[in-house]
C-alpha atoms as a PDB file:
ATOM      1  CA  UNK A   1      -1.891 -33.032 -55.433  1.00  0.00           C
ATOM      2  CA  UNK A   2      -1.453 -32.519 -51.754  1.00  0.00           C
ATOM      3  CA  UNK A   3      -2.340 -29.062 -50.653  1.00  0.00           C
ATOM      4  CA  UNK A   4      -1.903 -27.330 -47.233  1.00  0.00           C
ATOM      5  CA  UNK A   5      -3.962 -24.210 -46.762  1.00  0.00           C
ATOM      6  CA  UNK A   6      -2.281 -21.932 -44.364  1.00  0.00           C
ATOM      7  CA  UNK A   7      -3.941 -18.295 -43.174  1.00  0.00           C
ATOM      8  CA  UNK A   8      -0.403 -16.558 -42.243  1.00  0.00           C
ATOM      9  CA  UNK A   9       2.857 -17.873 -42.641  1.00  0.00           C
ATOM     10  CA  UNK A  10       6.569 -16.267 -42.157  1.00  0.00           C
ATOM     11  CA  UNK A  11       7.375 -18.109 -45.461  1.00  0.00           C
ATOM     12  CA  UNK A  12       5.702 -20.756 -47.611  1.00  0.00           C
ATOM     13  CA  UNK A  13       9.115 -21.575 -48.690  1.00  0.00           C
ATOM     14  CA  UNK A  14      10.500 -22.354 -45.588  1.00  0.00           C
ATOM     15  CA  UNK A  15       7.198 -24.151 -44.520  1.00  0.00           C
ATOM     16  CA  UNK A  16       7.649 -26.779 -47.186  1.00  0.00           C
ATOM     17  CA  UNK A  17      11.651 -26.948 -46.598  1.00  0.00           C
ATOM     18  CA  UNK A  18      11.268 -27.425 -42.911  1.00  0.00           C
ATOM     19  CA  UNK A  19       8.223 -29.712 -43.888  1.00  0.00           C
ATOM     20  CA  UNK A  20      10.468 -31.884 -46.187  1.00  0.00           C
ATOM     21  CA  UNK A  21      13.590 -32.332 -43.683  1.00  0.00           C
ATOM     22  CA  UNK A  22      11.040 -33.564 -41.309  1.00  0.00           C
ATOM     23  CA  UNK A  23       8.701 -36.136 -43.584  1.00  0.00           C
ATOM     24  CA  UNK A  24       8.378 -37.245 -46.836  1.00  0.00           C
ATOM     25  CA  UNK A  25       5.965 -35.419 -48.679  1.00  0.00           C
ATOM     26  CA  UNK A  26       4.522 -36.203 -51.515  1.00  0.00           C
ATOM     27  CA  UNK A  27       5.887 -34.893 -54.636  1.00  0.00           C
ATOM     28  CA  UNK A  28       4.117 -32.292 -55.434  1.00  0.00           C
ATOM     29  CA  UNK A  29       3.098 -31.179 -52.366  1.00  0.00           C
ATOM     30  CA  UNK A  30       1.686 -27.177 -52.566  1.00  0.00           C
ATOM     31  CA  UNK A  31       1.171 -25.001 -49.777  1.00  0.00           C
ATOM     32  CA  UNK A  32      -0.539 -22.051 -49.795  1.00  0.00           C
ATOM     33  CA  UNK A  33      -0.966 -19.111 -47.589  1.00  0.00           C
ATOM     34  CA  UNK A  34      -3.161 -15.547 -47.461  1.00  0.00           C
ATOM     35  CA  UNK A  35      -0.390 -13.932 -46.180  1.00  0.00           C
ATOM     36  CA  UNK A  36       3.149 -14.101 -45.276  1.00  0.00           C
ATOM     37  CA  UNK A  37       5.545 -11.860 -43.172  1.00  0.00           C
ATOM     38  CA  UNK A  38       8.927 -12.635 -44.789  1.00  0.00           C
ATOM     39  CA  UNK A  39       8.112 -13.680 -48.518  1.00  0.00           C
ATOM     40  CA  UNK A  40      11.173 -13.683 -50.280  1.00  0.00           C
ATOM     41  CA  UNK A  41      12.696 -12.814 -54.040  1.00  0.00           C
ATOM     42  CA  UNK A  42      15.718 -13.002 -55.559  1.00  0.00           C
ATOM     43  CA  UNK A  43      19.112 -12.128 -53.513  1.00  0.00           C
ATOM     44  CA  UNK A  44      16.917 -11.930 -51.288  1.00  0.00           C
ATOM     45  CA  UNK A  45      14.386  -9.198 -51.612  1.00  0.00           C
ATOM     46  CA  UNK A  46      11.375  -9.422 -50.322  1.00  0.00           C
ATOM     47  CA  UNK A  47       8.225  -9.755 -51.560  1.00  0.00           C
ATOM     48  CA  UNK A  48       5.090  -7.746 -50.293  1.00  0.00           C
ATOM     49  CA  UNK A  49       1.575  -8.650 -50.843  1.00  0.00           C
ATOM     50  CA  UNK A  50      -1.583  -7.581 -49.393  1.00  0.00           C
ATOM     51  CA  UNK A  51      -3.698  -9.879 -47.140  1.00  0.00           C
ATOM     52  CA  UNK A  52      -6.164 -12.074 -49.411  1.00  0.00           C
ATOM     53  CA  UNK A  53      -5.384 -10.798 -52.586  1.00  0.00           C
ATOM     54  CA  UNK A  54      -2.823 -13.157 -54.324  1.00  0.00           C
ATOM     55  CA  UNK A  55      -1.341 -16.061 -54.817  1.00  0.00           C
ATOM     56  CA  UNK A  56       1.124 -17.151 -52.581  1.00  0.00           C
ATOM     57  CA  UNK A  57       2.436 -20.907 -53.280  1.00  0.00           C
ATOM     58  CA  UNK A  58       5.211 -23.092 -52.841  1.00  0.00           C
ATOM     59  CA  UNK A  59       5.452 -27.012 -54.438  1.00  0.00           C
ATOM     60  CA  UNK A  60       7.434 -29.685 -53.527  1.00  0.00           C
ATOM     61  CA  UNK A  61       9.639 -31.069 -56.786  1.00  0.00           C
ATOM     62  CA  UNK A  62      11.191 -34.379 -56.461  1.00  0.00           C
ATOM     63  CA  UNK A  63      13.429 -36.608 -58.493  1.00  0.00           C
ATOM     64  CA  UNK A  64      13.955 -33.432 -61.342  1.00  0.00           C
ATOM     65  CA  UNK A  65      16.961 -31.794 -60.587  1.00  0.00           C
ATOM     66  CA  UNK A  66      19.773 -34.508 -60.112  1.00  0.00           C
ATOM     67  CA  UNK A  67      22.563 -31.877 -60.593  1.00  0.00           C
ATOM     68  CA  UNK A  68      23.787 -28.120 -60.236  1.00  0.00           C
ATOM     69  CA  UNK A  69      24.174 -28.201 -63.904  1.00  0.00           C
ATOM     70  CA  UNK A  70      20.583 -28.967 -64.148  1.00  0.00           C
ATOM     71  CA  UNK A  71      19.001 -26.337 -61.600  1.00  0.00           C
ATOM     72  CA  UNK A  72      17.812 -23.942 -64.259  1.00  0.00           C
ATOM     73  CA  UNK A  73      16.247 -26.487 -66.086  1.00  0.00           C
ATOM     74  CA  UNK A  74      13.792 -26.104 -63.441  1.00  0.00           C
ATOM     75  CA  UNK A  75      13.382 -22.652 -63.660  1.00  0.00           C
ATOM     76  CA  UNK A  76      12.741 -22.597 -67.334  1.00  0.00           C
ATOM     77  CA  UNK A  77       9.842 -25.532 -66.682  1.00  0.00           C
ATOM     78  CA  UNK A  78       7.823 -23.502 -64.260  1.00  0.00           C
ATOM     79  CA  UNK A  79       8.048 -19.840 -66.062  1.00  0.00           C
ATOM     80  CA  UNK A  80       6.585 -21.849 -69.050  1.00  0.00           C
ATOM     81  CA  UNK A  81       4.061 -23.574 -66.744  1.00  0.00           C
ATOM     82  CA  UNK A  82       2.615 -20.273 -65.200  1.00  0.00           C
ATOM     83  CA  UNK A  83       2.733 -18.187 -68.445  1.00  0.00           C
ATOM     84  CA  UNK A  84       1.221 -20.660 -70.046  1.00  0.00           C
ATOM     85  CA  UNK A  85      -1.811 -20.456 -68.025  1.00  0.00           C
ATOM     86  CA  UNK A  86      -2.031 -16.764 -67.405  1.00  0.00           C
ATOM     87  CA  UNK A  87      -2.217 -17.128 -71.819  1.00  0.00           C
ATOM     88  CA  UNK A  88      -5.109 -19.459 -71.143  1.00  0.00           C
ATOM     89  CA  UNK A  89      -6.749 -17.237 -69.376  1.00  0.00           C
ATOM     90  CA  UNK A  90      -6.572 -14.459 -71.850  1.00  0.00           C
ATOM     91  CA  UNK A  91      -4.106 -12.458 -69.870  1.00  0.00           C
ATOM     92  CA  UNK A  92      -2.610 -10.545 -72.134  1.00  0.00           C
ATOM     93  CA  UNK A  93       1.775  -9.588 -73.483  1.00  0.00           C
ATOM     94  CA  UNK A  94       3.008 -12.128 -71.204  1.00  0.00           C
ATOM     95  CA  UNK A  95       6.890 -12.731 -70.713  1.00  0.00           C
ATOM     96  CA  UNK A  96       9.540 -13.624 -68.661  1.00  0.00           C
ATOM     97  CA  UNK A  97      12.087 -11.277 -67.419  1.00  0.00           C
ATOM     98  CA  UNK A  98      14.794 -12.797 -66.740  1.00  0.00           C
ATOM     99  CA  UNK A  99      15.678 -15.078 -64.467  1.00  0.00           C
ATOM    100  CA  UNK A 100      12.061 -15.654 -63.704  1.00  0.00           C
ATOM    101  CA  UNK A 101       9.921 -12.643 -63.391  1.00  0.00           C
ATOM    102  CA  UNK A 102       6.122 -12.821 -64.809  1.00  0.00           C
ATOM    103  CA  UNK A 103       5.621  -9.798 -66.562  1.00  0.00           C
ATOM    104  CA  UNK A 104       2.521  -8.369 -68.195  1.00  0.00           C
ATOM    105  CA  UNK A 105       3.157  -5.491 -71.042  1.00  0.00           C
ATOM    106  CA  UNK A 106       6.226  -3.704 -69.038  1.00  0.00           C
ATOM    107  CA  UNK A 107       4.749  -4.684 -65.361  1.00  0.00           C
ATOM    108  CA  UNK A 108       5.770  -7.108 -62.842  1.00  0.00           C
ATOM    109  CA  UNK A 109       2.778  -8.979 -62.274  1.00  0.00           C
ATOM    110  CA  UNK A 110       4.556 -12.093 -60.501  1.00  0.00           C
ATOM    111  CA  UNK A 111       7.789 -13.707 -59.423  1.00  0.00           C
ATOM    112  CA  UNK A 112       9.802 -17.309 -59.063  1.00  0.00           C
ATOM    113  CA  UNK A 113      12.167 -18.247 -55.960  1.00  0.00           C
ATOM    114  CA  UNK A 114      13.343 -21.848 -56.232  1.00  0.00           C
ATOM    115  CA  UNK A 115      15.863 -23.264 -53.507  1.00  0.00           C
ATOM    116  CA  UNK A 116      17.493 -26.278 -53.791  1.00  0.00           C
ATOM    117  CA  UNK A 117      17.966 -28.656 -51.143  1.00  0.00           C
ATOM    118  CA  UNK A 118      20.966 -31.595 -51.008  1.00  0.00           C
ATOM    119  CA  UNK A 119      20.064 -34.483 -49.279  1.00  0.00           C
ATOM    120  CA  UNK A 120      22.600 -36.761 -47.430  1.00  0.00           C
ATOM    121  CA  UNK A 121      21.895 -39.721 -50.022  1.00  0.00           C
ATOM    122  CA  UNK A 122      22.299 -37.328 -52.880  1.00  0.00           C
ATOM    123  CA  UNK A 123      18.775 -36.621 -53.949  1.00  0.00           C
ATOM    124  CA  UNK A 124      17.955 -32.628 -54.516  1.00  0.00           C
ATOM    125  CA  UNK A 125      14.414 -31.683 -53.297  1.00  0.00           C
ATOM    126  CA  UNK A 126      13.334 -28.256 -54.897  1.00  0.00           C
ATOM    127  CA  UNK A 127      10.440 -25.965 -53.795  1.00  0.00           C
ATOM    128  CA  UNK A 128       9.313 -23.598 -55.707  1.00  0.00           C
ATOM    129  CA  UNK A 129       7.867 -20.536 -54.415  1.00  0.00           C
ATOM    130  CA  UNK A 130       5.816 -18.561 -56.648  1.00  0.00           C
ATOM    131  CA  UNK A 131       3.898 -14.990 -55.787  1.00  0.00           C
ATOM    132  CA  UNK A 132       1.058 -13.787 -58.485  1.00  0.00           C
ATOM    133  CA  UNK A 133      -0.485 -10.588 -58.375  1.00  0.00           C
ATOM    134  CA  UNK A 134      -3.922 -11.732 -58.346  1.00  0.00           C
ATOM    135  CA  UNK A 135      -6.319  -9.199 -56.731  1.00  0.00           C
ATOM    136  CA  UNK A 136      -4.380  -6.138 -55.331  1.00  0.00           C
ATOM    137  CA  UNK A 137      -4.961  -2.915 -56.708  1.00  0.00           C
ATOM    138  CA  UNK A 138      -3.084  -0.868 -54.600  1.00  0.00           C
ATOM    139  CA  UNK A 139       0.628  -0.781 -55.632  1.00  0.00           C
ATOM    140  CA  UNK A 140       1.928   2.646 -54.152  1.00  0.00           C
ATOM    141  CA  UNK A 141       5.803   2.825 -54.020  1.00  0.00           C
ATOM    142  CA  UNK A 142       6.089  -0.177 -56.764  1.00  0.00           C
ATOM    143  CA  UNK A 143       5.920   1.558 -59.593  1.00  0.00           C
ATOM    144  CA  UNK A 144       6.775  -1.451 -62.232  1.00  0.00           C
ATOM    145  CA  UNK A 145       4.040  -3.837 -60.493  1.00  0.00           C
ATOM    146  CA  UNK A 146       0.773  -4.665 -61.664  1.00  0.00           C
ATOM    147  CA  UNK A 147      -1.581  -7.706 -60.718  1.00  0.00           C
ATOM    148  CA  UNK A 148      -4.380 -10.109 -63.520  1.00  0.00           C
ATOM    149  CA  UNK A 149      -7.216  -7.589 -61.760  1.00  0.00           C
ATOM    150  CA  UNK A 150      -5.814  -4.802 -62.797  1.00  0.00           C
ATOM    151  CA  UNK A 151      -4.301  -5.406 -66.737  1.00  0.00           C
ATOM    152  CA  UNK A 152      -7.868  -7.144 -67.515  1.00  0.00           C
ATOM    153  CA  UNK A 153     -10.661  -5.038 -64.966  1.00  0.00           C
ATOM    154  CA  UNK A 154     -12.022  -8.198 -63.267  1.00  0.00           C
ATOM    155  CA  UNK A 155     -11.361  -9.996 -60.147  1.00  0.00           C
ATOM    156  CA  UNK A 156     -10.158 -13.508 -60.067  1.00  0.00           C
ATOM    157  CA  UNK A 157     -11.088 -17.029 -57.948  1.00  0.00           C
ATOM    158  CA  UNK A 158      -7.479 -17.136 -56.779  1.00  0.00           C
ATOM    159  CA  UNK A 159      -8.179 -20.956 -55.793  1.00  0.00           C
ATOM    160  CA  UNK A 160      -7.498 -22.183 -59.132  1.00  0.00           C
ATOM    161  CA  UNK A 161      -4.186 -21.069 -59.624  1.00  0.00           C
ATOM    162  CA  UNK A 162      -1.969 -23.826 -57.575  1.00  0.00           C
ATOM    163  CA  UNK A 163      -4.031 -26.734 -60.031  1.00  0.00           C
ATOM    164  CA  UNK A 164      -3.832 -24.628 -63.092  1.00  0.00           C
ATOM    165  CA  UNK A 165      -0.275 -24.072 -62.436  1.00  0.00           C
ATOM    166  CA  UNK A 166       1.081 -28.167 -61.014  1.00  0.00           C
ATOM    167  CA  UNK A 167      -0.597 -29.945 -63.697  1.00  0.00           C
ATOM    168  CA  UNK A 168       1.352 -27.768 -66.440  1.00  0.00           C
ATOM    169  CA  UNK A 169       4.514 -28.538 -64.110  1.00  0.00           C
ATOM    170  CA  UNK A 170       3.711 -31.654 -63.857  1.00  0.00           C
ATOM    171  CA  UNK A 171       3.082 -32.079 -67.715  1.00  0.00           C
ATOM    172  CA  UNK A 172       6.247 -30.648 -68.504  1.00  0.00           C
ATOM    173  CA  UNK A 173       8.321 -32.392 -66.331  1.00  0.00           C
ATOM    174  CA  UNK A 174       6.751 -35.796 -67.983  1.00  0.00           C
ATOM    175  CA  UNK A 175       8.011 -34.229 -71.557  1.00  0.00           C
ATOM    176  CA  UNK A 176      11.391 -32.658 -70.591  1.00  0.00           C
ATOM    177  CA  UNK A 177      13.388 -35.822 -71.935  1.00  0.00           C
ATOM    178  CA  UNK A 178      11.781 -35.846 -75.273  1.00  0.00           C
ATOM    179  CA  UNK A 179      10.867 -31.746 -75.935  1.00  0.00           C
ATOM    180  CA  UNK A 180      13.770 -30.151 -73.167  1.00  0.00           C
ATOM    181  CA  UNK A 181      14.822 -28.361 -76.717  1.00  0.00           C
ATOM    182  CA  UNK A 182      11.497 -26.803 -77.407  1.00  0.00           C
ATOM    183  CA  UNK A 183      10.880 -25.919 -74.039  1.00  0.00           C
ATOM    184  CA  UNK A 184      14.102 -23.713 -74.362  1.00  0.00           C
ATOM    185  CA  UNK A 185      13.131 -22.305 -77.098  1.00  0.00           C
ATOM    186  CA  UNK A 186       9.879 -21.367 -75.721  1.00  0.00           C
ATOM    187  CA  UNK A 187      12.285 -19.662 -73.175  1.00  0.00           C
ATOM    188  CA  UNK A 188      13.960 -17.836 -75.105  1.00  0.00           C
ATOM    189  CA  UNK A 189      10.950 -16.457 -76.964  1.00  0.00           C
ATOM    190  CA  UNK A 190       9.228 -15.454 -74.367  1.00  0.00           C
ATOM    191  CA  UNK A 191      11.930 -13.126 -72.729  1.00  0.00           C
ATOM    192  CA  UNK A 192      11.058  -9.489 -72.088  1.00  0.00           C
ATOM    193  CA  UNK A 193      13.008  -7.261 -73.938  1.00  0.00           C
ATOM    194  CA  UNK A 194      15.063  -9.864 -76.452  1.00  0.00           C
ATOM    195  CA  UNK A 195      16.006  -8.517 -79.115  1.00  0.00           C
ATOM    196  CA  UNK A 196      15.672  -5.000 -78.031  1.00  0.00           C
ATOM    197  CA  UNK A 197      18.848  -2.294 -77.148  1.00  0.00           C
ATOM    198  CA  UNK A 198      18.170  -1.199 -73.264  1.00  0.00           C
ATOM    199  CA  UNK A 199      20.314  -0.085 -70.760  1.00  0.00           C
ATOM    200  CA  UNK A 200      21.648  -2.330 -67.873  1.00  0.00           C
ATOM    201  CA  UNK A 201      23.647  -1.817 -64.333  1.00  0.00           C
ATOM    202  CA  UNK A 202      27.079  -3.900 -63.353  1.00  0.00           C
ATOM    203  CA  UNK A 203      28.220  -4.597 -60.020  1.00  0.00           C
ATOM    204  CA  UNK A 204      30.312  -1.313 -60.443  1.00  0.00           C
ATOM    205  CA  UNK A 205      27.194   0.931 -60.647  1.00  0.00           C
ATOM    206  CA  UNK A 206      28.114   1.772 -64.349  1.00  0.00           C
ATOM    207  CA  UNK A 207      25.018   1.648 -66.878  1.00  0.00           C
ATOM    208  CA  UNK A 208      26.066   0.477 -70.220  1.00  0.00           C
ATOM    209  CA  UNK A 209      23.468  -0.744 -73.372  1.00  0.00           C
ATOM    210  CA  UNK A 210      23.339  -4.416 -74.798  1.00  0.00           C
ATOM    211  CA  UNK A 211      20.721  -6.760 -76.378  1.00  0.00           C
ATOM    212  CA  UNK A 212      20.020  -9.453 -74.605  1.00  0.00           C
ATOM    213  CA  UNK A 213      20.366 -12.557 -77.013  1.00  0.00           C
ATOM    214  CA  UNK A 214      19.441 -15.870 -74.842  1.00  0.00           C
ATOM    215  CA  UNK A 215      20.262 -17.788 -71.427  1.00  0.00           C
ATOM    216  CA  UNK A 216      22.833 -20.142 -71.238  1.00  0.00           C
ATOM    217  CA  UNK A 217      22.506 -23.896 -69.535  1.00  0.00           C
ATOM    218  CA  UNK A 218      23.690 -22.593 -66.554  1.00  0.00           C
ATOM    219  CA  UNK A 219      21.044 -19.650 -66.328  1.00  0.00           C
ATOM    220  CA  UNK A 220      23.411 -16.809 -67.175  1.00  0.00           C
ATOM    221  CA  UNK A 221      22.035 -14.508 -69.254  1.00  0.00           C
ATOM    222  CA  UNK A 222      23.901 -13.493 -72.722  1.00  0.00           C
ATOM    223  CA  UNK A 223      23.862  -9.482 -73.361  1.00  0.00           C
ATOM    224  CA  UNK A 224      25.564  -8.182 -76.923  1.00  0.00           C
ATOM    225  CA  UNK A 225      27.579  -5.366 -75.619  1.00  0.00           C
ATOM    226  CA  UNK A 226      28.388  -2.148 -77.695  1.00  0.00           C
ATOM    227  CA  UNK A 227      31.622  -3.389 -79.273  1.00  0.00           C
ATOM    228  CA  UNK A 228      29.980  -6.743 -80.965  1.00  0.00           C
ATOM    229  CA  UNK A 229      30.798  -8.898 -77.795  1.00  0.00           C
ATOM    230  CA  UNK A 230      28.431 -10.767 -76.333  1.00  0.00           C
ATOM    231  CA  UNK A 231      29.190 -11.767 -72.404  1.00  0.00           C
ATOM    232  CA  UNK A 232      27.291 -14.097 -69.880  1.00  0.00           C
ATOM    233  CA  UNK A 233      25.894 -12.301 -66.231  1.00  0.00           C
ATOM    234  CA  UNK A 234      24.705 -14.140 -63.278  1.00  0.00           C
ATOM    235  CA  UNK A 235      22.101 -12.865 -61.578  1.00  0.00           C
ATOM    236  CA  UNK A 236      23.897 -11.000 -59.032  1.00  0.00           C
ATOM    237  CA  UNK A 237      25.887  -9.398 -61.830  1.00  0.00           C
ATOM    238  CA  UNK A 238      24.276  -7.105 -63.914  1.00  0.00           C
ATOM    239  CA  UNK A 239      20.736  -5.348 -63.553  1.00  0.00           C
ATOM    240  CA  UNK A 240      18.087  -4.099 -66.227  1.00  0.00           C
ATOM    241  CA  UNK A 241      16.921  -0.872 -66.439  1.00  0.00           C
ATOM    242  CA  UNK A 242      13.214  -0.164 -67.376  1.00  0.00           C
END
């Protein structure tokens, strides 16, 4: 595993991108930064961490993704990979929210950007960024955050994170062929709140209740609605309320 150690960074993200349209990196290829001025979540939020304190990563994936219809796939193999290790290290009520929050009891203790790139000779390169709460403490404003420091009262050598976390990708993206089916499943188990009524936004600013039941291929997520239906939301669709 290749790893560049930045100090500050706009965006790890865009590092590696601008990186990969440039060379060609190894697969695998992780950079890391202490801090970054335009970290970025989903539809693009952004994401705020405090100098030193967490992980901020982004790794190279090659020769994965050979489709749009396989994008989530992708998704689903590095939630697994980094809950997976926060379980090894005795973090505990791990889930994903969906798409790809880390969560710890009801807190957000982590988050998952991946972006896609199509290449002229039709390969798709995809980095994945990846922010952990590691060592911050201070969360004002954020209500629903939490960092590994805090849930467990100890501090953490955030330099083992980026191996922990690309060998289990790495692992996983060996086995997809012959276990894709179980790692679904894991999926699905692991989602925060399955299984359990709770109240949810639509693009209209209406709140209704549902159940969420699974994901589909695609990455939508399936809600059971009030009158026994069950309907699919992208991401940009519907919001949960916690």
């Amino acid at each position: 595993m290749k790893l560049i150690k930045l100090d500050a960074i706009d965006s790890t993200n865009d590092f590696l991108k601008a990186l990969a349209s440039h060379d060609e990196p190894d697969n695998f290829t992780v950079v890391t930064a202490e801090t970054q001025s335009k970290g970025k979540g989903q539809m693009g939020a952004k994401w705020q961490s405090e100098s030193g304190k967490n992980l901020i990563m982004s790794v190279l994936v090659k020769d994965f993704v050979f489709d749009n219809q396989q994008v989530f796939d992708l998704t689903v193999v590095v939630a697994l990979s980094v809950t997976e290790v926060l379980k090894s290290l005795n973090i505990p009520d791990i889930s994903i929210k969906w798409p790809n929050d880390i969560m710890s009891y009801n807190k957000k203790i982590g988050g998952i950007l991946i972006e896609n790139t199509f290449k002229s000779d039709g390969r798709i390169l995809s980095v994945v960024g990846l922010g952990l709460n590691v060592n911050q403490t201070n969360f004002e404003n954020l209500p629903n955050a939490s960092s590994l420091a805090l849930i467990v009262k100890t501090q953490f050598d955030k330099e083992i994170f980026p191996n922990l976390i690309v060998e289990k990708i790495k692992q996983k993206i060996a086995l997809w062929l012959t276990h894709s089916t179980l790692f679904w499943s894991e999926y699905f188990d692991t989602l925060f709140r399955k299984g359990v009524p709770m109240p949810f936004k639509n693009l209209e600013n209406q709140n209704f209740m549902g159940i969420i039941q699974g994901v589909s291929s695609s990455g939508k997520v399936q809600i059971l609605l009030e009158d026994d239906s069950v309907s699919e939301f992208d991401i940009k669709e519907v919001q949960m309320l916690y």
